[in-house]
PDB file of N, CA and C in Angstrom:
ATOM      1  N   UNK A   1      21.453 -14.118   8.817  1.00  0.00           N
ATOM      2  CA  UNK A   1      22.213 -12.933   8.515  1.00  0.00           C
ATOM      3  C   UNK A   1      22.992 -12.575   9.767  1.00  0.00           C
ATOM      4  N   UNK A   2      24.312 -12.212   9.254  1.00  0.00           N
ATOM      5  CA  UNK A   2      25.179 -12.103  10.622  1.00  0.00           C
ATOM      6  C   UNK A   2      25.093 -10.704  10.959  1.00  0.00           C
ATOM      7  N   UNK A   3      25.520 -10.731  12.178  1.00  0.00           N
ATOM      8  CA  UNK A   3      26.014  -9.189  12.234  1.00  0.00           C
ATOM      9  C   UNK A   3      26.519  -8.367  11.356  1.00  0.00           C
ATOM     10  N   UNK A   4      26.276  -6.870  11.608  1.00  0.00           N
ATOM     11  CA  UNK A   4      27.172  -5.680  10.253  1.00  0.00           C
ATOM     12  C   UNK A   4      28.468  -6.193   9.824  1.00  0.00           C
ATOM     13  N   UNK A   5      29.302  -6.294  11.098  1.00  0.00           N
ATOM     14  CA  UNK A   5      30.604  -6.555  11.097  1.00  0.00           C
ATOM     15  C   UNK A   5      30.663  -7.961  10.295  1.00  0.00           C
ATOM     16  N   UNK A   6      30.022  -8.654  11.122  1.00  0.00           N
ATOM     17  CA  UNK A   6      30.441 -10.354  10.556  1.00  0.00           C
ATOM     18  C   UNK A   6      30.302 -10.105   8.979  1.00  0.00           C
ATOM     19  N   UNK A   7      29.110  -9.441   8.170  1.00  0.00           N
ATOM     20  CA  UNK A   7      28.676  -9.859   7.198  1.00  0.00           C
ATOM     21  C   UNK A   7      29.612  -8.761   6.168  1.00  0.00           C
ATOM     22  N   UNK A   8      30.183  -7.551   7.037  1.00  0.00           N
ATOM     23  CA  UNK A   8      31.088  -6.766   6.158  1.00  0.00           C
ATOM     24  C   UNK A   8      32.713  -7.601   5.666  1.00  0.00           C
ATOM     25  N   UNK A   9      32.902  -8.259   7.085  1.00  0.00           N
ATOM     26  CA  UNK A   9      34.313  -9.445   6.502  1.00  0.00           C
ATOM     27  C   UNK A   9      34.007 -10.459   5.338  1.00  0.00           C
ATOM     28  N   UNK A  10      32.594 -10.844   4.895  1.00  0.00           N
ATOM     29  CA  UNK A  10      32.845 -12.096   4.350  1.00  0.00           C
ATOM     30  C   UNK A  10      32.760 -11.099   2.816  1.00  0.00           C
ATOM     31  N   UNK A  11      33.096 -12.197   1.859  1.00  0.00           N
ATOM     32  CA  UNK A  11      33.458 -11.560   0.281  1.00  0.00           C
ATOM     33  C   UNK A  11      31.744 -11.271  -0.549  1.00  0.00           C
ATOM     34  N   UNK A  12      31.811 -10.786  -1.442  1.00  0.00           N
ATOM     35  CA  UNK A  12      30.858 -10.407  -1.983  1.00  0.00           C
ATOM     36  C   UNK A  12      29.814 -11.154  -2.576  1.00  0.00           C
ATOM     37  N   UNK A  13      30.504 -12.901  -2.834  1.00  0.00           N
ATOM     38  CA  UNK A  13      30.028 -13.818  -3.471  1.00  0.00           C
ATOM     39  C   UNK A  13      29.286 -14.401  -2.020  1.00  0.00           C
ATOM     40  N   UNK A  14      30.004 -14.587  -0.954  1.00  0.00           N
ATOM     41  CA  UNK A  14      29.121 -14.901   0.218  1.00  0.00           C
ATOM     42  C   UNK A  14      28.190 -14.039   0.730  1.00  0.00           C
ATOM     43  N   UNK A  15      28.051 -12.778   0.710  1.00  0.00           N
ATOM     44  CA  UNK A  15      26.912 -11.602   1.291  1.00  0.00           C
ATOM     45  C   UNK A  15      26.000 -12.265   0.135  1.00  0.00           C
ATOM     46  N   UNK A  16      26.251 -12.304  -0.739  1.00  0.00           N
ATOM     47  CA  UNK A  16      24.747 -12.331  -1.715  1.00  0.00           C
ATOM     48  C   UNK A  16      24.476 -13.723  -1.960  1.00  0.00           C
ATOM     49  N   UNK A  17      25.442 -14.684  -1.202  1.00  0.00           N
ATOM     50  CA  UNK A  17      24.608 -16.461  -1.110  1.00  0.00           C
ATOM     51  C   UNK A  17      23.621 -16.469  -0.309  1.00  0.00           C
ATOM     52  N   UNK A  18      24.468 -15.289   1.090  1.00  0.00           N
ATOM     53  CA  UNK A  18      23.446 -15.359   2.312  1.00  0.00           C
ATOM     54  C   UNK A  18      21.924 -14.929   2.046  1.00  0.00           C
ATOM     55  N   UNK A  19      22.265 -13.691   1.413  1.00  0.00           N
ATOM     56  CA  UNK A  19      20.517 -12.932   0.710  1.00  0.00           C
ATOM     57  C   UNK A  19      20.010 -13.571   0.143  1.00  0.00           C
ATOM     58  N   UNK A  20      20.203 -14.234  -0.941  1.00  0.00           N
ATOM     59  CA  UNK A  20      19.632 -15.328  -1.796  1.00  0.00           C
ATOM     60  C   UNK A  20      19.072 -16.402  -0.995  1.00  0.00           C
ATOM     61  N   UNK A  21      19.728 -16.798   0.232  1.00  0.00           N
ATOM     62  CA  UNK A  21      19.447 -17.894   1.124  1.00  0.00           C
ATOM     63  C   UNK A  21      17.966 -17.507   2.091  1.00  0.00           C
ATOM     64  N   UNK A  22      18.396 -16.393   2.283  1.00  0.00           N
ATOM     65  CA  UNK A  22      17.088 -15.663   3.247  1.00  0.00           C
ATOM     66  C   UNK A  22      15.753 -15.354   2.404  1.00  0.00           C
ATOM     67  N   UNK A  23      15.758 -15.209   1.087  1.00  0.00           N
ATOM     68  CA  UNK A  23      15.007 -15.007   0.069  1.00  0.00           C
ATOM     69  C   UNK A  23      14.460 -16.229  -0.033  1.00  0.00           C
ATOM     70  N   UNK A  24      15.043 -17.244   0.077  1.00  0.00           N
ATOM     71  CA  UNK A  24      14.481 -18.522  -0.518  1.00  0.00           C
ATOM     72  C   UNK A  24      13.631 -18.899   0.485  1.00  0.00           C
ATOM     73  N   UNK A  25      14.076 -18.798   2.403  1.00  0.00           N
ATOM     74  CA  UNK A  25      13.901 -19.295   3.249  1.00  0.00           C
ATOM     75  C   UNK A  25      12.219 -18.738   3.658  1.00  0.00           C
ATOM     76  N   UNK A  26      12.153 -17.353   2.457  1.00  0.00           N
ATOM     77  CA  UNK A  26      11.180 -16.093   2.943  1.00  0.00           C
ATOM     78  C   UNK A  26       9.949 -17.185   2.121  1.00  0.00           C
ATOM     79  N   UNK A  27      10.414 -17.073   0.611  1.00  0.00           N
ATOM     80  CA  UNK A  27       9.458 -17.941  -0.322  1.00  0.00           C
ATOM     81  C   UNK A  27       8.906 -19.335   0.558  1.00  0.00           C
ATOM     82  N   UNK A  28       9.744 -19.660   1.197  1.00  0.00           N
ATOM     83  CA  UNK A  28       9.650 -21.996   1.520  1.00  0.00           C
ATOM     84  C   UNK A  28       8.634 -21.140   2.609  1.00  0.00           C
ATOM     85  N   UNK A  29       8.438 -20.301   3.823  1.00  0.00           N
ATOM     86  CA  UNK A  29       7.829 -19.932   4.538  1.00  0.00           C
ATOM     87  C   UNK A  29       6.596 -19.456   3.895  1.00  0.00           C
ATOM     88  N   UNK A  30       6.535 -18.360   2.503  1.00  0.00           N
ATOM     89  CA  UNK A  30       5.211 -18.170   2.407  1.00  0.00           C
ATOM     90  C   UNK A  30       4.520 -19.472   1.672  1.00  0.00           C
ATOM     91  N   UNK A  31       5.125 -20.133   1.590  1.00  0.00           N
ATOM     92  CA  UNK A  31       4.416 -21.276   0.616  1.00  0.00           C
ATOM     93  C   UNK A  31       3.754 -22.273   1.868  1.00  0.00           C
ATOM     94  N   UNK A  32       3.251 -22.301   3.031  1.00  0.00           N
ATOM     95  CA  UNK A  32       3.038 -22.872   3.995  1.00  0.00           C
ATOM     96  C   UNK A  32       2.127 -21.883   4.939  1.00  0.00           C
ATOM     97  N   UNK A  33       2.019 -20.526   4.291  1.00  0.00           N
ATOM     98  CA  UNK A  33       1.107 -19.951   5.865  1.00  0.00           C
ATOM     99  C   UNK A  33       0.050 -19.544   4.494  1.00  0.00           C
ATOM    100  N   UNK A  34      -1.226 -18.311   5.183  1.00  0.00           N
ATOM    101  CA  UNK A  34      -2.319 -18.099   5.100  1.00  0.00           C
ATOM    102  C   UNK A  34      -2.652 -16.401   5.984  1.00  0.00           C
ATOM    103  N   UNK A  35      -3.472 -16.150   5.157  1.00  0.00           N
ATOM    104  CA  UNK A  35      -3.934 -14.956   6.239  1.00  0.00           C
ATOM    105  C   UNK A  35      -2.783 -13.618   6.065  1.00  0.00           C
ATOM    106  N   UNK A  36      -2.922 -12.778   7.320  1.00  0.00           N
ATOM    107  CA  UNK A  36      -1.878 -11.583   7.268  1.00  0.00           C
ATOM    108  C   UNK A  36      -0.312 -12.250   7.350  1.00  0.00           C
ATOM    109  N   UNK A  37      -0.182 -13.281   7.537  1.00  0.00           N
ATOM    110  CA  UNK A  37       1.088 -13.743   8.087  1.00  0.00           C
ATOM    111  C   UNK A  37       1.609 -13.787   6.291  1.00  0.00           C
ATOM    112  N   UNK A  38       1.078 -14.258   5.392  1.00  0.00           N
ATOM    113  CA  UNK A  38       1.426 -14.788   4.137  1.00  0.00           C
ATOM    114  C   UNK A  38       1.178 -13.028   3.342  1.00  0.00           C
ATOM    115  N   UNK A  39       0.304 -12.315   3.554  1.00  0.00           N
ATOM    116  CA  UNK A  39       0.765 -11.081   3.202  1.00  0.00           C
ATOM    117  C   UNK A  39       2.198 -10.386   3.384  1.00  0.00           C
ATOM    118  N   UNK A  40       2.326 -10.578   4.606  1.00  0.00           N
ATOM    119  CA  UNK A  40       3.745  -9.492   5.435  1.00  0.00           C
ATOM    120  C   UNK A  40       4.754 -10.352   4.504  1.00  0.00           C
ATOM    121  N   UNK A  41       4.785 -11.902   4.480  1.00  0.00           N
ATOM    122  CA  UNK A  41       5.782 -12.405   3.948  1.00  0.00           C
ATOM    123  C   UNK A  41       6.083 -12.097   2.559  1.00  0.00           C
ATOM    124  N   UNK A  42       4.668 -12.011   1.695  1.00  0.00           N
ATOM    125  CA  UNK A  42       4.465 -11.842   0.044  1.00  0.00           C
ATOM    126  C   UNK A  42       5.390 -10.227  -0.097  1.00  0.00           C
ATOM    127  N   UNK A  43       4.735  -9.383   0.917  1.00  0.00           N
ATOM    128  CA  UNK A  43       5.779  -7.542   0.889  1.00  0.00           C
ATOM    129  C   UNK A  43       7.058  -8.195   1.037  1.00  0.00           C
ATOM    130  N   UNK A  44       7.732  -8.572   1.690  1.00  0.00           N
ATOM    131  CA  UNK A  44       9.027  -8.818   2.361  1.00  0.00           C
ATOM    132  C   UNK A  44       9.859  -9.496   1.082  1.00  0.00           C
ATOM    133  N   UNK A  45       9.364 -10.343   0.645  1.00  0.00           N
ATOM    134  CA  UNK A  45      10.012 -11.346  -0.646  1.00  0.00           C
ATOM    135  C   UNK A  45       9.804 -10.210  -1.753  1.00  0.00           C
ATOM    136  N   UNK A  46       8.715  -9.032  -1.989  1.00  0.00           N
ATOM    137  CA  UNK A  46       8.763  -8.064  -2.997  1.00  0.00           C
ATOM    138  C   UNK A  46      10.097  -7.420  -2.735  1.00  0.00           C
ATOM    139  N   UNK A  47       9.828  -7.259  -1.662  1.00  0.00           N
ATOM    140  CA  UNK A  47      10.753  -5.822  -1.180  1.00  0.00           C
ATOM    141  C   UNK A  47      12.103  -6.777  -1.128  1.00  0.00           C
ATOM    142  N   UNK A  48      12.518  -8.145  -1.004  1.00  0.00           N
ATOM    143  CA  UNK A  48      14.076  -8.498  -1.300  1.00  0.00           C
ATOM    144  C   UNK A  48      14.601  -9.356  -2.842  1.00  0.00           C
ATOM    145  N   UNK A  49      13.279  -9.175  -3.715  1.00  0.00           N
ATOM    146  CA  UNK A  49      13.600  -9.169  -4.890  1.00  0.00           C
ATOM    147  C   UNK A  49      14.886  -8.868  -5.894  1.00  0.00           C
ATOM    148  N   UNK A  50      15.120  -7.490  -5.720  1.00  0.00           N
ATOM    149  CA  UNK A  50      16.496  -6.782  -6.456  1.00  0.00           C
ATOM    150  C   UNK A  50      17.806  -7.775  -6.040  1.00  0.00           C
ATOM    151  N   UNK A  51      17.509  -8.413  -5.127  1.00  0.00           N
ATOM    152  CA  UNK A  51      18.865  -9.863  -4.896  1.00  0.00           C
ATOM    153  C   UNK A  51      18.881 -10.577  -5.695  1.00  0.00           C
ATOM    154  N   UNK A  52      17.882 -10.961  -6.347  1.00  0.00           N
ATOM    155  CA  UNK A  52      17.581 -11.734  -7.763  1.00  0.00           C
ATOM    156  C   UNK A  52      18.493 -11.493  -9.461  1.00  0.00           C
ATOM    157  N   UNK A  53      18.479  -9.814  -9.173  1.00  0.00           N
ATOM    158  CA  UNK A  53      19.325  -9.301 -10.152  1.00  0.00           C
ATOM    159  C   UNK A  53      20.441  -8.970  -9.812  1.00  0.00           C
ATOM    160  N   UNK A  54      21.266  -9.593  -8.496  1.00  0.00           N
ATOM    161  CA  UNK A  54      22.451  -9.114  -8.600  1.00  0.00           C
ATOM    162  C   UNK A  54      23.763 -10.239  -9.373  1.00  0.00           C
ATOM    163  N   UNK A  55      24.776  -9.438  -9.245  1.00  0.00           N
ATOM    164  CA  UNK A  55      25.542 -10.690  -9.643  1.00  0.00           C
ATOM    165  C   UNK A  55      26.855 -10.418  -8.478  1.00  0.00           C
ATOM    166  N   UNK A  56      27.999 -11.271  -8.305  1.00  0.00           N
ATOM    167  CA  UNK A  56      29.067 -10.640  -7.839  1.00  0.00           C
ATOM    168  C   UNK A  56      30.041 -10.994  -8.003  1.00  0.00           C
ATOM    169  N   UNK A  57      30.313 -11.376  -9.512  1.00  0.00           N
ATOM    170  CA  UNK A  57      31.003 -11.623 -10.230  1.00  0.00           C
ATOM    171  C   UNK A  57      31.291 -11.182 -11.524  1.00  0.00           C
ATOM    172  N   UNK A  58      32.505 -10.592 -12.205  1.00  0.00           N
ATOM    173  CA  UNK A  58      32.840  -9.948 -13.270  1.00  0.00           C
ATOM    174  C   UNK A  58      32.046 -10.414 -14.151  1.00  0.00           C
ATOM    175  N   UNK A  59      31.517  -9.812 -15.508  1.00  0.00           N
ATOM    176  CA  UNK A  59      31.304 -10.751 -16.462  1.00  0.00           C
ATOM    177  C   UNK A  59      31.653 -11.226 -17.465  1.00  0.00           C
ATOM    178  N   UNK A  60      33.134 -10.896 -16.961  1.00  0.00           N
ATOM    179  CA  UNK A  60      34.523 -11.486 -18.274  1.00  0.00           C
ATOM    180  C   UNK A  60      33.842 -11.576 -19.241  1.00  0.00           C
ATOM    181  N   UNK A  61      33.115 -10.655 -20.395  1.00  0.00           N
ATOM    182  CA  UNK A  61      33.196 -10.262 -21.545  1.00  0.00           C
ATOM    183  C   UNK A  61      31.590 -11.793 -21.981  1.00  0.00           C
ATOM    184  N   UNK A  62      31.025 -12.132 -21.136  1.00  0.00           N
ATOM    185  CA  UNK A  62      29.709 -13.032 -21.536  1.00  0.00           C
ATOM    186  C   UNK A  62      28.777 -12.258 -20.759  1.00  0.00           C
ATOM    187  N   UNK A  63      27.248 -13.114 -21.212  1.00  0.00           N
ATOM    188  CA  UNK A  63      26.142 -12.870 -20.990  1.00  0.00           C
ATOM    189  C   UNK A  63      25.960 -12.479 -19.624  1.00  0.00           C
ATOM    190  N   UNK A  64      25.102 -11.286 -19.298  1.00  0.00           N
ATOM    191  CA  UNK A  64      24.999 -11.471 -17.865  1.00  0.00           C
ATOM    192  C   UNK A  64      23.018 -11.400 -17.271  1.00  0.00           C
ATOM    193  N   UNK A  65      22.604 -11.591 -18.556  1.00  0.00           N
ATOM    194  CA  UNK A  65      21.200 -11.931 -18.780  1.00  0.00           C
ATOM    195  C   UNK A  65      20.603 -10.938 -17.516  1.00  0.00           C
ATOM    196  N   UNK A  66      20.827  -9.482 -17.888  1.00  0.00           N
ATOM    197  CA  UNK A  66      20.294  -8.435 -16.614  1.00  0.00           C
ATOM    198  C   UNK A  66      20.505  -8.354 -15.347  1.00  0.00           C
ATOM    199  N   UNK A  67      21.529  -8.894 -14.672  1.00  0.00           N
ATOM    200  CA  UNK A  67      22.473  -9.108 -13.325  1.00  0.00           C
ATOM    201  C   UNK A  67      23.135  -7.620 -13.384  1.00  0.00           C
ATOM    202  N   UNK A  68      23.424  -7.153 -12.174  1.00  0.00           N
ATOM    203  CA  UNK A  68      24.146  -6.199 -12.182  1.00  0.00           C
ATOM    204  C   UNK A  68      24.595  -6.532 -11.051  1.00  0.00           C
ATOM    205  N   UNK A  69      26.082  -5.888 -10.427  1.00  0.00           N
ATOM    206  CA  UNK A  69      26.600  -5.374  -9.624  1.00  0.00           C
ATOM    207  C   UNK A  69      26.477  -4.453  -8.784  1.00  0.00           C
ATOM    208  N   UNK A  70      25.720  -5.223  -7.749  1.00  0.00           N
ATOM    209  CA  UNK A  70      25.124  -3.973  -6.400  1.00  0.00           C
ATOM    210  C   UNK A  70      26.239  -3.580  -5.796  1.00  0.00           C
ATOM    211  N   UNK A  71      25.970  -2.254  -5.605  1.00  0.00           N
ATOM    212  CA  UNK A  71      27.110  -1.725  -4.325  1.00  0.00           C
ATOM    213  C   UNK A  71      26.884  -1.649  -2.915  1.00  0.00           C
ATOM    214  N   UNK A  72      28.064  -1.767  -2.233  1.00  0.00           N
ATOM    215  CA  UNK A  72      28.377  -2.360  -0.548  1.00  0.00           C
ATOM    216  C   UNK A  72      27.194  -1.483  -0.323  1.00  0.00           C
ATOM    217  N   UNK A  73      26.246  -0.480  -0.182  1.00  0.00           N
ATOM    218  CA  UNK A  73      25.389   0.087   0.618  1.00  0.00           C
ATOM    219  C   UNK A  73      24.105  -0.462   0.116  1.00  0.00           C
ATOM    220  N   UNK A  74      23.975  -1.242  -1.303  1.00  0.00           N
ATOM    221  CA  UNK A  74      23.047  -1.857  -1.634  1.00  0.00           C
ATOM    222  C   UNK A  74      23.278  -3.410  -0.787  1.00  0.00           C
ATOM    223  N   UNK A  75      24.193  -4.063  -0.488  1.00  0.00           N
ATOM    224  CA  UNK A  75      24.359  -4.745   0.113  1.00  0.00           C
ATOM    225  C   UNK A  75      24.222  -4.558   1.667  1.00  0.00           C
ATOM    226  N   UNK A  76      24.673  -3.827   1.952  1.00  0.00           N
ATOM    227  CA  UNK A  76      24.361  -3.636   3.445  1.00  0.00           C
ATOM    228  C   UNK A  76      22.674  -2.875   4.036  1.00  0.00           C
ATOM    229  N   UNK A  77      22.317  -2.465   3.144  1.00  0.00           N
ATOM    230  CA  UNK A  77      20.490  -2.237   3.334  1.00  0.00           C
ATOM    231  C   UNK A  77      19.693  -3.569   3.250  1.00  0.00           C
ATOM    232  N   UNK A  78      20.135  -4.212   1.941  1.00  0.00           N
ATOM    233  CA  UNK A  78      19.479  -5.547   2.360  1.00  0.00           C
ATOM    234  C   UNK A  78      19.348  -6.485   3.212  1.00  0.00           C
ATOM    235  N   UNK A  79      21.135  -6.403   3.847  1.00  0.00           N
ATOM    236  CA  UNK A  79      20.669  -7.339   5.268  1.00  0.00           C
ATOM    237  C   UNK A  79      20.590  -6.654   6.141  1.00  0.00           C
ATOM    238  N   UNK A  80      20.357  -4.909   6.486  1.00  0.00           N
ATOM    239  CA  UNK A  80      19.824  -5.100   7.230  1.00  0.00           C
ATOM    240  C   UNK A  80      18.292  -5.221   7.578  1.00  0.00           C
ATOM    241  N   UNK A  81      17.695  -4.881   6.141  1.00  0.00           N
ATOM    242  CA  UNK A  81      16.373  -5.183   6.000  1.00  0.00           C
ATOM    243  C   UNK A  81      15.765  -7.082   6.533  1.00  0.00           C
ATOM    244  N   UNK A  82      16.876  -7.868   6.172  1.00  0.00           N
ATOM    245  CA  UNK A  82      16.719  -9.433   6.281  1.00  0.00           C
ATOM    246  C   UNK A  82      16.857  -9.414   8.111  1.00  0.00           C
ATOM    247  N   UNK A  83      17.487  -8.373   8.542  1.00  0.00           N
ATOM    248  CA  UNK A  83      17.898  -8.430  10.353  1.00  0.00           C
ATOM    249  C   UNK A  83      16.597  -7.770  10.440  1.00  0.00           C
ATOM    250  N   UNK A  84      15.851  -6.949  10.106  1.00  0.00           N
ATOM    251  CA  UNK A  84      14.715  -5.976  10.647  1.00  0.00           C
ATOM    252  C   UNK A  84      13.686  -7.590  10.502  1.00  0.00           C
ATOM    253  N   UNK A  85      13.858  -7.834   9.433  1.00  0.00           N
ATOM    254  CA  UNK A  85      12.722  -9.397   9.358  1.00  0.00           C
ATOM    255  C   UNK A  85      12.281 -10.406  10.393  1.00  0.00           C
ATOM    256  N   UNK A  86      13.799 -10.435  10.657  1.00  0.00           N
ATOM    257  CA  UNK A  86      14.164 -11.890  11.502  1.00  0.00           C
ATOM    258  C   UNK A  86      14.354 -11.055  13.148  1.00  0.00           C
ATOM    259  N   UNK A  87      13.974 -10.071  13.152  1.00  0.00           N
ATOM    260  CA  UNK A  87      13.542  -9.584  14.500  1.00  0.00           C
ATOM    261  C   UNK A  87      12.162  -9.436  14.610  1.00  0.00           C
ATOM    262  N   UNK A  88      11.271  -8.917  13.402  1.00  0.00           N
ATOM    263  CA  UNK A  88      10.108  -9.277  13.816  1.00  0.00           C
ATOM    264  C   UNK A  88       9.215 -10.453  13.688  1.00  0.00           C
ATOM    265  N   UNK A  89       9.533 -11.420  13.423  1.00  0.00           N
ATOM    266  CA  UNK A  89       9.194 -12.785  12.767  1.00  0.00           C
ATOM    267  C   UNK A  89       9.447 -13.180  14.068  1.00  0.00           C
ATOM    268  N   UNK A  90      10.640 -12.793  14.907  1.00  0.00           N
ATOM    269  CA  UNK A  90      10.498 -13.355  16.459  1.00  0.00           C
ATOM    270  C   UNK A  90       9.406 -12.947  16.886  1.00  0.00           C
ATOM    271  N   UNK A  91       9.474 -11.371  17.289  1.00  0.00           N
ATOM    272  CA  UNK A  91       8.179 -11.141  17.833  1.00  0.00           C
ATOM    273  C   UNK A  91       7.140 -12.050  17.506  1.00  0.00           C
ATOM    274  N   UNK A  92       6.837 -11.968  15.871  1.00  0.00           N
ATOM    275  CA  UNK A  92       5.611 -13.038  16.050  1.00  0.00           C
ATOM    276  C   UNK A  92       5.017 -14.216  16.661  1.00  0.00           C
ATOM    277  N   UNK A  93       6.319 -14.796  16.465  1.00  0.00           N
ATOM    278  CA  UNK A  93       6.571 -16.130  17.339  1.00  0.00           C
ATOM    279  C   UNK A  93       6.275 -15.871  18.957  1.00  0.00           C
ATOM    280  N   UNK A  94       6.556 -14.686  19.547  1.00  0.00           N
ATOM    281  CA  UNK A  94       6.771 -14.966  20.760  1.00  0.00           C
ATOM    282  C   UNK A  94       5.601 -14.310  21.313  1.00  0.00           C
ATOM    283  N   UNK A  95       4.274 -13.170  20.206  1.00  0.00           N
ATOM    284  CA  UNK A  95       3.676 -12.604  20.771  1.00  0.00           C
ATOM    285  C   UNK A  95       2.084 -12.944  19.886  1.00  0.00           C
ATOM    286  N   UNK A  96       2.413 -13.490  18.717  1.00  0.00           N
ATOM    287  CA  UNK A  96       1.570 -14.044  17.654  1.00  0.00           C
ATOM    288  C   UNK A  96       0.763 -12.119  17.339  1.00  0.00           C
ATOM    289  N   UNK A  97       1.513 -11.523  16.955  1.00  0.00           N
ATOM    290  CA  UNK A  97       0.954  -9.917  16.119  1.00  0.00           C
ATOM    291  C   UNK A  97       1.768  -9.685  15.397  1.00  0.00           C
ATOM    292  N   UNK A  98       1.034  -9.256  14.207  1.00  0.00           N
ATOM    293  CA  UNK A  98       2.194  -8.462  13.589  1.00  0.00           C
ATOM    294  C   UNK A  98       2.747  -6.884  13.930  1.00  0.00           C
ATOM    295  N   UNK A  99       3.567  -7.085  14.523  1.00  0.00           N
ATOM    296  CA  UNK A  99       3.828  -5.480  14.792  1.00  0.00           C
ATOM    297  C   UNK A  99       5.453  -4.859  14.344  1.00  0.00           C
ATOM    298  N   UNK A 100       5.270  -4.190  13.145  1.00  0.00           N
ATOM    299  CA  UNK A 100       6.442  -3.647  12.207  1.00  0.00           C
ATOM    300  C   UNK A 100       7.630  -2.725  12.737  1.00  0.00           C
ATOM    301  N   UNK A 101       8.447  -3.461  13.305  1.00  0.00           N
ATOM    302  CA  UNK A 101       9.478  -2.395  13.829  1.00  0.00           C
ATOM    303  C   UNK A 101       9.210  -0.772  13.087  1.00  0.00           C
ATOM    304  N   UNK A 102       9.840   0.190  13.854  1.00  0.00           N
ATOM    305  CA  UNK A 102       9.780   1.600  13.550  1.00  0.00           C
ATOM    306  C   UNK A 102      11.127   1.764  13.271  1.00  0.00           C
ATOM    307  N   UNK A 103      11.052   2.660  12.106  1.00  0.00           N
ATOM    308  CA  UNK A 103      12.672   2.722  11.867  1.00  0.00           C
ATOM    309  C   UNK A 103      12.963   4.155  12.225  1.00  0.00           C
ATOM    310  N   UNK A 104      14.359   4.310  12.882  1.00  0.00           N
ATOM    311  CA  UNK A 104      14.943   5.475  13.486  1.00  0.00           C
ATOM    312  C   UNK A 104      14.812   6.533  13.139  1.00  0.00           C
TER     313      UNK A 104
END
């Protein structure tokens, strides 16, 4: 996930490849650990679920089998929720704890 800026230039179909991408990357990770580490990951993949139902594309008059159209602040909470992740997933790495950023 890029920066605010970076990720506010790219189009709507790319913000939600990237989420989808980080979602997947969250799943391939819990499918390999154990313990609290595979908990924090199991919340994290709950909590970036609603990417699942988005779409970002019209649905020129067909099926859209429960997809909706998130808006830019639904988009921009999610990554920065995927940036709050991938800052503490360092920590882990670099300190082996889980310790949950505090939000402002």
């Amino acid at each position: 996930m890029g920066t605010l800026d970076s990720q506010d230039a790219l189009s709507e179909v790319e913000r939600l490849e990237h989420l989808r991408e980080a979602l997947a990357a969250v799943a391939i990770a819990l499918a390999h650990v154990h313990g609290r580490l595979a908990w924090f990951l199991g919340a994290a993949a709950t909590a970036l679920t609603p990417v699942l139902h988005w779409r970002a594309l019209p649905a020129d008059h067909g099926p859209t089998f429960g997809a909706v159209l998130p808006t830019l602040e639904e988009y921009a909470e999610a990554e920065d929720a995927v940036r709050r992740l991938h800052r503490t997933l360092a920590s882990i790495a670099t300190t082996g704890h889980i310790r949950l950023p505090r939000d402002p």
